[in-house]
N, C-alpha and C. Protein backbone atom coordinates (compact mmCIF):
# COMPACT_ATOMS: atom_id res chain seq x y z
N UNK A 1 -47.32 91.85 93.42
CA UNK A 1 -47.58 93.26 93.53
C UNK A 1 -48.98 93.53 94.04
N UNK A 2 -49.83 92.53 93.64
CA UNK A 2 -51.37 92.92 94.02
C UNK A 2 -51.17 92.76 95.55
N UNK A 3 -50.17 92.48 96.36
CA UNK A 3 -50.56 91.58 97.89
C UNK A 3 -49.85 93.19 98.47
N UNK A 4 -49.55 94.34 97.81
CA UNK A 4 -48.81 95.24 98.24
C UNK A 4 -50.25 96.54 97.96
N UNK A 5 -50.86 96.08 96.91
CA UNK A 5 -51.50 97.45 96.37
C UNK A 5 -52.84 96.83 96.03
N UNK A 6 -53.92 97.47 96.57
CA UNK A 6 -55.07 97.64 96.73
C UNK A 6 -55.57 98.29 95.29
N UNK A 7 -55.53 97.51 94.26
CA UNK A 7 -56.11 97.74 92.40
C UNK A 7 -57.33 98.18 92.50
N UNK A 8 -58.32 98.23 93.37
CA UNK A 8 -59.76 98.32 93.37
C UNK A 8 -59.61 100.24 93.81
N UNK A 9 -58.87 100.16 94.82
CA UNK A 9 -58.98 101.23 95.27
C UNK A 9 -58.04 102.41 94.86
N UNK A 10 -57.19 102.01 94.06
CA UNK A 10 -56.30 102.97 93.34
C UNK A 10 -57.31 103.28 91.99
N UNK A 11 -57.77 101.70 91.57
CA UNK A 11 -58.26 102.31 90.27
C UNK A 11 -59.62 103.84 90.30
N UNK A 12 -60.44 103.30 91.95
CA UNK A 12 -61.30 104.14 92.49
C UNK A 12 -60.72 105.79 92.41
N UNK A 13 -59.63 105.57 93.27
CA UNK A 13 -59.02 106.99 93.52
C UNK A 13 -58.87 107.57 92.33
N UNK A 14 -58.25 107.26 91.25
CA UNK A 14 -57.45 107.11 89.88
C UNK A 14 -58.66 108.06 88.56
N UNK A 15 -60.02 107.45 89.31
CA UNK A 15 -61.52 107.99 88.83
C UNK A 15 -62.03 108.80 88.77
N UNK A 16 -62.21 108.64 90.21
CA UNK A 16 -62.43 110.08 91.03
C UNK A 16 -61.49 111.07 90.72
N UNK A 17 -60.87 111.35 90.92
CA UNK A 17 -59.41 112.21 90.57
C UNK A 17 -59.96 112.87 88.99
N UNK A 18 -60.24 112.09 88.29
CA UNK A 18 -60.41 112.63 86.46
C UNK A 18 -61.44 113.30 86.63
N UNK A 19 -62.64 112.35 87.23
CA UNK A 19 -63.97 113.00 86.77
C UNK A 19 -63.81 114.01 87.63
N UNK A 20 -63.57 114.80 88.92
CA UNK A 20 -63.83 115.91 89.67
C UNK A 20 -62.55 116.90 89.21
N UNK A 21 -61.71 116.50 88.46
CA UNK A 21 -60.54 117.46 87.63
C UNK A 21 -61.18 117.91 86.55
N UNK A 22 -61.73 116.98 85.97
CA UNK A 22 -61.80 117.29 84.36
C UNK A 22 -63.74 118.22 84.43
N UNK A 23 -64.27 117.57 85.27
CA UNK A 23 -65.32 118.44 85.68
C UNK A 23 -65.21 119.66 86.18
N UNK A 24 -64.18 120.34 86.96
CA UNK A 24 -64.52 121.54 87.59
C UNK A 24 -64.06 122.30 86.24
N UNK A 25 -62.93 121.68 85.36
CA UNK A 25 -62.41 122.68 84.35
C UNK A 25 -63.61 123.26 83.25
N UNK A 26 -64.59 122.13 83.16
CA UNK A 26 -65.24 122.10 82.36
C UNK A 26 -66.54 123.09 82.98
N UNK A 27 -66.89 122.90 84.20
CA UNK A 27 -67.75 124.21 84.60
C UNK A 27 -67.13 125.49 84.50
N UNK A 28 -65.96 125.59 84.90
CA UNK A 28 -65.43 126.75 84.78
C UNK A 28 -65.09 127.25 83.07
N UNK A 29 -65.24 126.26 82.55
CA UNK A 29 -65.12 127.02 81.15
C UNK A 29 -66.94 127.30 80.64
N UNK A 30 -67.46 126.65 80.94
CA UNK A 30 -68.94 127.16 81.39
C UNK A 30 -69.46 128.66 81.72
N UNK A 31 -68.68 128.83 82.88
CA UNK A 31 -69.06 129.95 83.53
C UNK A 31 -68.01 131.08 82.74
N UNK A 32 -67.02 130.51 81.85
CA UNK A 32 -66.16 131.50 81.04
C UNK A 32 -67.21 131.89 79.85
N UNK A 33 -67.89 131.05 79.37
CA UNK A 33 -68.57 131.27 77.88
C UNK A 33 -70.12 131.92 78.46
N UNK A 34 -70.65 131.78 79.30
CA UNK A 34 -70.98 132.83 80.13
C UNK A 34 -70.94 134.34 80.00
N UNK A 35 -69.82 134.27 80.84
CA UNK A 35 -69.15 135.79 81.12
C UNK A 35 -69.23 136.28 79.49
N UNK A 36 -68.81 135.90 78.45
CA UNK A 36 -68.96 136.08 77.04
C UNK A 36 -69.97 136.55 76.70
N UNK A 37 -71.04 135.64 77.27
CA UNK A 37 -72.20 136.07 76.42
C UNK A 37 -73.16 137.21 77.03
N UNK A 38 -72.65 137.31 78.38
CA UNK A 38 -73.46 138.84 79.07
C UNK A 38 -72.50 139.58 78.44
N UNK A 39 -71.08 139.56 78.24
CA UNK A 39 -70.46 141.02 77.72
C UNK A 39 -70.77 141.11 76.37
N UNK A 40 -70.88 140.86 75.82
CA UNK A 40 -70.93 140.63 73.94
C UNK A 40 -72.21 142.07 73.73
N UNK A 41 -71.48 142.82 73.03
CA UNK A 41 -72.22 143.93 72.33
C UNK A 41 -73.67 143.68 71.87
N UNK A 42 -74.17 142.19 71.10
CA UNK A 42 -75.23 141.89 70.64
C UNK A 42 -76.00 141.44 71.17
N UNK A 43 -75.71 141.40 72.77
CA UNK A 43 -76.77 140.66 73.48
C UNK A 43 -77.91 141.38 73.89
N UNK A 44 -78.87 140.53 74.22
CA UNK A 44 -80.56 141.43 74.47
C UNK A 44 -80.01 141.41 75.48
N UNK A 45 -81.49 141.94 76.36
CA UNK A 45 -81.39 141.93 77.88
C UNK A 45 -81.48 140.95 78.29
N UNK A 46 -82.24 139.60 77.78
CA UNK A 46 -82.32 138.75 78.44
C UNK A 46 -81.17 137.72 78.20
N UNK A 47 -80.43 137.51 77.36
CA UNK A 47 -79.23 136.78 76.95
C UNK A 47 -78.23 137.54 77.93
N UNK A 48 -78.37 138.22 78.35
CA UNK A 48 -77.10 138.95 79.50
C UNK A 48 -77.42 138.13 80.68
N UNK A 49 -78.75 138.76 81.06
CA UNK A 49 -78.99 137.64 82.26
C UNK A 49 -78.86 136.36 82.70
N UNK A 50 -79.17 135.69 81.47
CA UNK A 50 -78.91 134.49 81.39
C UNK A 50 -77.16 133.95 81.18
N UNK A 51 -76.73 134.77 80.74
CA UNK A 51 -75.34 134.60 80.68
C UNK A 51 -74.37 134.93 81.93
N UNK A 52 -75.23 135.89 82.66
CA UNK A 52 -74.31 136.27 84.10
C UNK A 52 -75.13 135.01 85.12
N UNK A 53 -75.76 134.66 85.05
CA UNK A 53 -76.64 134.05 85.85
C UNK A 53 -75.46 132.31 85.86
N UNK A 54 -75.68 131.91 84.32
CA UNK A 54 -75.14 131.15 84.63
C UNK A 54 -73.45 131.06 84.80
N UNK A 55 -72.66 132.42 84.34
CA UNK A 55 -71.22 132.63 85.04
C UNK A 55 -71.29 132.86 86.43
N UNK A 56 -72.14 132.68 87.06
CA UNK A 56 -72.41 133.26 88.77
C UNK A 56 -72.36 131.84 89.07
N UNK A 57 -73.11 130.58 88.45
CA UNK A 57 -73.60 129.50 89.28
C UNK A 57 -72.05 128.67 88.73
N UNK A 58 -71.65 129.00 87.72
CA UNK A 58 -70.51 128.18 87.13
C UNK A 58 -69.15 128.75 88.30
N UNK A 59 -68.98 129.75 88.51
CA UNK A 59 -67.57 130.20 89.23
C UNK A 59 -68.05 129.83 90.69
N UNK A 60 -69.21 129.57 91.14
CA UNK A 60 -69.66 129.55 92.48
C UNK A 60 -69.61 127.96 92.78
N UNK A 61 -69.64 127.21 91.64
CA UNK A 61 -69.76 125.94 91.66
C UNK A 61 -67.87 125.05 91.67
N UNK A 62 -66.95 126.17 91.07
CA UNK A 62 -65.69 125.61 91.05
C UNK A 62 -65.21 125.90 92.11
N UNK A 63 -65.67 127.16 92.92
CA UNK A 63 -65.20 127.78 94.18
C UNK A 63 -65.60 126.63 95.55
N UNK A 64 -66.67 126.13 95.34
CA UNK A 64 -67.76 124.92 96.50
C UNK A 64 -66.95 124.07 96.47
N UNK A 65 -66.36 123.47 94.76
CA UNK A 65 -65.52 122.02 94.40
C UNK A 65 -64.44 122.61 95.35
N UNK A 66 -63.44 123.64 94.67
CA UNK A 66 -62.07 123.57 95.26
C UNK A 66 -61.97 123.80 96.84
N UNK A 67 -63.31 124.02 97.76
CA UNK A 67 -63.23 124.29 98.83
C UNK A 67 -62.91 123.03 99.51
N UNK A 68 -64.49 122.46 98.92
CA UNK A 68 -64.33 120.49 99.42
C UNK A 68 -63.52 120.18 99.33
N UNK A 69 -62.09 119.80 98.32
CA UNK A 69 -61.13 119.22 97.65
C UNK A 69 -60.36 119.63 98.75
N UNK A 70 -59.79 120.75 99.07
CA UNK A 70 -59.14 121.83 100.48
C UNK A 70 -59.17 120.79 101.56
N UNK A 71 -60.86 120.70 101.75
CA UNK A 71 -61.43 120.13 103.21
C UNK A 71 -61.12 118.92 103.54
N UNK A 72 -61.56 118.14 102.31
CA UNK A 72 -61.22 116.68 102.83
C UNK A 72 -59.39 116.55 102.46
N UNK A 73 -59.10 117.15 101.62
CA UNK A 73 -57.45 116.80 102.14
C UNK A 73 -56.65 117.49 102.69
N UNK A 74 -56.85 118.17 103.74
CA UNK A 74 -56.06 118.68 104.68
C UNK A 74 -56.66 118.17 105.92
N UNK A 75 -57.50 117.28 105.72
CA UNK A 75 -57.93 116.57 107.20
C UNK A 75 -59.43 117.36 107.53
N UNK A 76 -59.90 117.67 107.48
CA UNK A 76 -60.85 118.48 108.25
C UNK A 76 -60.40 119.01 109.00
């Protein structure tokens, strides 16, 4: 079976695949707890900012991932 399938490079793909899955979910729940903490009744002014600031860089950052992901597999 190894003389059919390339183990180095599946296990590679297999990697990649988790860490850039399990990462974008995890920014995006980022940029969800975020969004939380600028809306939340108790927040100062500056806990808003800081909370939209980083729901801006978190949804802007899953939007960049899922673009790349788009790019390189549909060919360029």
């Amino acid at each position: 079976m190894n003389g059919y399938i390339d183990l180095g490079a599946l296990s590679m793909f297999v990697a990649t695949g988790l860490v850039c899955g399990v990462g974008l979910v995890a920014v995006y729940a980022a940029g969800l707890l975020g969004l939380s903490i600028a809306t939340a009744d108790t927040s100062s002014g500056v806990r808003r900012l800081l909370g939209s600031l980083l729901a801006g860089v978190a949804f802007l950052t899953v939007v960049v991932g899922v673009g790349v992901g788009l790019y390189v597999t549909l060919g360029r």
